[in-house]
Protein backbone atom coordinates (compact mmCIF):
# COMPACT_ATOMS: atom_id res chain seq x y z
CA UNK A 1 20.09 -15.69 0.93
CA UNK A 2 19.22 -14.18 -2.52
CA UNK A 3 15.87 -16.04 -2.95
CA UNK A 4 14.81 -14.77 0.56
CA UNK A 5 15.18 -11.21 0.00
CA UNK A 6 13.66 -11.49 -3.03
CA UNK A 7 10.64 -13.31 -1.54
CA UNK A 8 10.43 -10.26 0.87
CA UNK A 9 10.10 -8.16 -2.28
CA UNK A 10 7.50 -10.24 -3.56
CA UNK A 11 5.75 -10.23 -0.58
CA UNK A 12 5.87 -6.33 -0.46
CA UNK A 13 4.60 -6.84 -4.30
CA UNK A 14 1.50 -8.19 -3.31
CA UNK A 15 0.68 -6.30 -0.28
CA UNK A 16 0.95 -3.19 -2.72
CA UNK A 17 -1.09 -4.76 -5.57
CA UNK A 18 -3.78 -5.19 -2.68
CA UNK A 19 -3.69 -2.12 -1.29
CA UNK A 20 -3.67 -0.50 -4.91
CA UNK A 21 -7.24 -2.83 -5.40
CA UNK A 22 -9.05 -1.15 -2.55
CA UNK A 23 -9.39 2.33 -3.76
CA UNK A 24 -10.76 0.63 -7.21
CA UNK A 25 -12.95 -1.67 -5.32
CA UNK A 26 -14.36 1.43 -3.38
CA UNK A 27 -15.23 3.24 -6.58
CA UNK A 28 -17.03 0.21 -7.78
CA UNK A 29 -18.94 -0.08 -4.72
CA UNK A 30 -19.67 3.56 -4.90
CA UNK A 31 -20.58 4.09 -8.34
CA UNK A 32 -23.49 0.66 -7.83
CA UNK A 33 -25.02 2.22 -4.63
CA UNK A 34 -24.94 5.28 -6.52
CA UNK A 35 -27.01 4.18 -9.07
CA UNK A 36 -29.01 2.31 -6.87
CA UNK A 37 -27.80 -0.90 -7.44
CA UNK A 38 -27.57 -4.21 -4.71
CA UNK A 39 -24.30 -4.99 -4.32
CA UNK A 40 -23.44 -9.01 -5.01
CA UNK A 41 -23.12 -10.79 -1.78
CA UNK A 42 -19.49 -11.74 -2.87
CA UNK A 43 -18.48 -7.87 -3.81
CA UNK A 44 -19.33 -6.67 -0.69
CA UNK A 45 -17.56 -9.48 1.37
CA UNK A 46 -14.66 -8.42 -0.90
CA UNK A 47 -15.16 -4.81 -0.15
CA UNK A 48 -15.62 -5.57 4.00
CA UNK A 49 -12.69 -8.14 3.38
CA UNK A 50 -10.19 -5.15 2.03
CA UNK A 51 -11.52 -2.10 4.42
CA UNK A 52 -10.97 -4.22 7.55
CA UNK A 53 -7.26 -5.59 6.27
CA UNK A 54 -5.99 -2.45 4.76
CA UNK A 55 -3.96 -1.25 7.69
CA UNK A 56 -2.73 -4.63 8.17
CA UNK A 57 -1.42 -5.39 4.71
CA UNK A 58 -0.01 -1.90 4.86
CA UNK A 59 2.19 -3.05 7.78
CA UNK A 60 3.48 -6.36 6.37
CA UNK A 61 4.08 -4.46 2.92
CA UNK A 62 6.23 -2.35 5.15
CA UNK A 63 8.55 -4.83 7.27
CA UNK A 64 8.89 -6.94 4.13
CA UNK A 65 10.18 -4.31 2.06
CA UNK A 66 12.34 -3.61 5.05
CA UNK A 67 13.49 -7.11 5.42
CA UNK A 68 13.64 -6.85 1.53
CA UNK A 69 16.69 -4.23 1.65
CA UNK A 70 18.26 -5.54 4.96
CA UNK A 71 18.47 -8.30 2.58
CA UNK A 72 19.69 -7.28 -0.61
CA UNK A 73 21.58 -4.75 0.96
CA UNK A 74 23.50 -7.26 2.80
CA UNK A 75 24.10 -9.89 -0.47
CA UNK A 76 24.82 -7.20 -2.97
CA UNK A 77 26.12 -4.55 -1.01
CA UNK A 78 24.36 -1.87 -3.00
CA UNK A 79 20.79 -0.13 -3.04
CA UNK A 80 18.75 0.76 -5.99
CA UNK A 81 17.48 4.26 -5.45
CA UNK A 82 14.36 3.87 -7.00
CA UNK A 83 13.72 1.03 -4.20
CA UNK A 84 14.89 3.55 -1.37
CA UNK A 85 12.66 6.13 -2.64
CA UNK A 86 9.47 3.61 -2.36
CA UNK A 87 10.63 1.88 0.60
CA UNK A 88 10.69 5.84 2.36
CA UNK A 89 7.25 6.32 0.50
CA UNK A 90 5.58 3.34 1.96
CA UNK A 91 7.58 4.52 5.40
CA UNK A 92 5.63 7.66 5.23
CA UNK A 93 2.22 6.27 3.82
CA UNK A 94 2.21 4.21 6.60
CA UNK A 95 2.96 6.75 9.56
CA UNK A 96 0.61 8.91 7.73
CA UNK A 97 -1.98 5.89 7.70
CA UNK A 98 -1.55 5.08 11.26
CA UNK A 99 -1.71 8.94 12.33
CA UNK A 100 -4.98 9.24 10.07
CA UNK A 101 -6.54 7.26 12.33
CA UNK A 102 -5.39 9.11 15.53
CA UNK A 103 -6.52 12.58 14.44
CA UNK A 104 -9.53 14.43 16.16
CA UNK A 105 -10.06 17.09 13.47
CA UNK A 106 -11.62 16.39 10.64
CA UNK A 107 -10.36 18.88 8.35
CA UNK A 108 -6.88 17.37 9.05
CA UNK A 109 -7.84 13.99 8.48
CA UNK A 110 -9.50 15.56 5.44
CA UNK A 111 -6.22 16.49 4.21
CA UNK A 112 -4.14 13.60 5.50
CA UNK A 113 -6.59 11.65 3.68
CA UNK A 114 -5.63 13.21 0.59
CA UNK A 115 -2.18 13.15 0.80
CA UNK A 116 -2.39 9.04 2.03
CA UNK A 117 -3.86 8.82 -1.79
CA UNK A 118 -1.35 11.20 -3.65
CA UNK A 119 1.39 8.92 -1.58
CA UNK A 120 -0.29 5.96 -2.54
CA UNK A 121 0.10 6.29 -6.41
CA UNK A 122 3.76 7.58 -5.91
CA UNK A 123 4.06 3.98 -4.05
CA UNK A 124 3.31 2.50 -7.31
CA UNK A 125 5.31 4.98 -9.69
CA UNK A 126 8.25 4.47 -7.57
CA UNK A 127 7.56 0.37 -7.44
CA UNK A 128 7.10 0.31 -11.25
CA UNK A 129 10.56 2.57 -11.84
CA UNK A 130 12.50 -0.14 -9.39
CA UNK A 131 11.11 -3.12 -10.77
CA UNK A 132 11.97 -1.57 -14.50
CA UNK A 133 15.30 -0.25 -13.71
């Protein structure tokens, strides 16, 4: 039962190392069409690849970091807090993710947009103090 939640954290792992990759992706992209660079075939099937499965890794990064602590908290009996503070980060990055795409006016997606990033490096602050402590 051990190994399984902890496969649920890895999976969560990944899905957050990929959705960590997009935003760096899309300021490569950016900065070559800026310049007025092609983009290689394989960087933009890599960029199309990411945009279109964001949401989607988002959501299984979610349930298996769910599954994750329905696991561990059931074998150990005990929850780190760093891993309930990024579980209820990634809870909220992903309502606010879904909502994004809801919402009619654009300054509020403006600033939901915004705070989707800001959540998203907290994500990986709160990931790296849980995996450290």
């Amino acid at each position: 039962m051990e190994e399984i939640g902890g496969a649920f954290g890895g999976i969560g792992l990944f899905c957050i190392i990929f959705l960590v990759l997009r935003p760096i992706l899309q300021a490569v992209v950016e900065s070559l069409r800026k310049r007025g660079k092609t983009l290689p075939i394989w960087l933009k099937k890599m960029s199309q690849f990411m945009t279109k499965n964001h949401r989607y890794a988002g959501l299984v990064a979610l349930v298996a970091i769910a599954l994750h602590f329905i696991l561990q908290y059931l074998n150990y009996r005990d929850v780190p807090v760093a891993g309930l503070i990024a579980f209820l980060l990634l809870a909220v990055q992903t309502v606010l993710g879904f909502g994004m795409t809801r919402q009619k006016d654009k300054e509020r997606r403006k600033k939901m947009a915004l705070l989707h990033r800001v959540l998203g490096i907290a994500i990986v602050v709160a990931v790296m103090v849980h995996r450290l402590s």
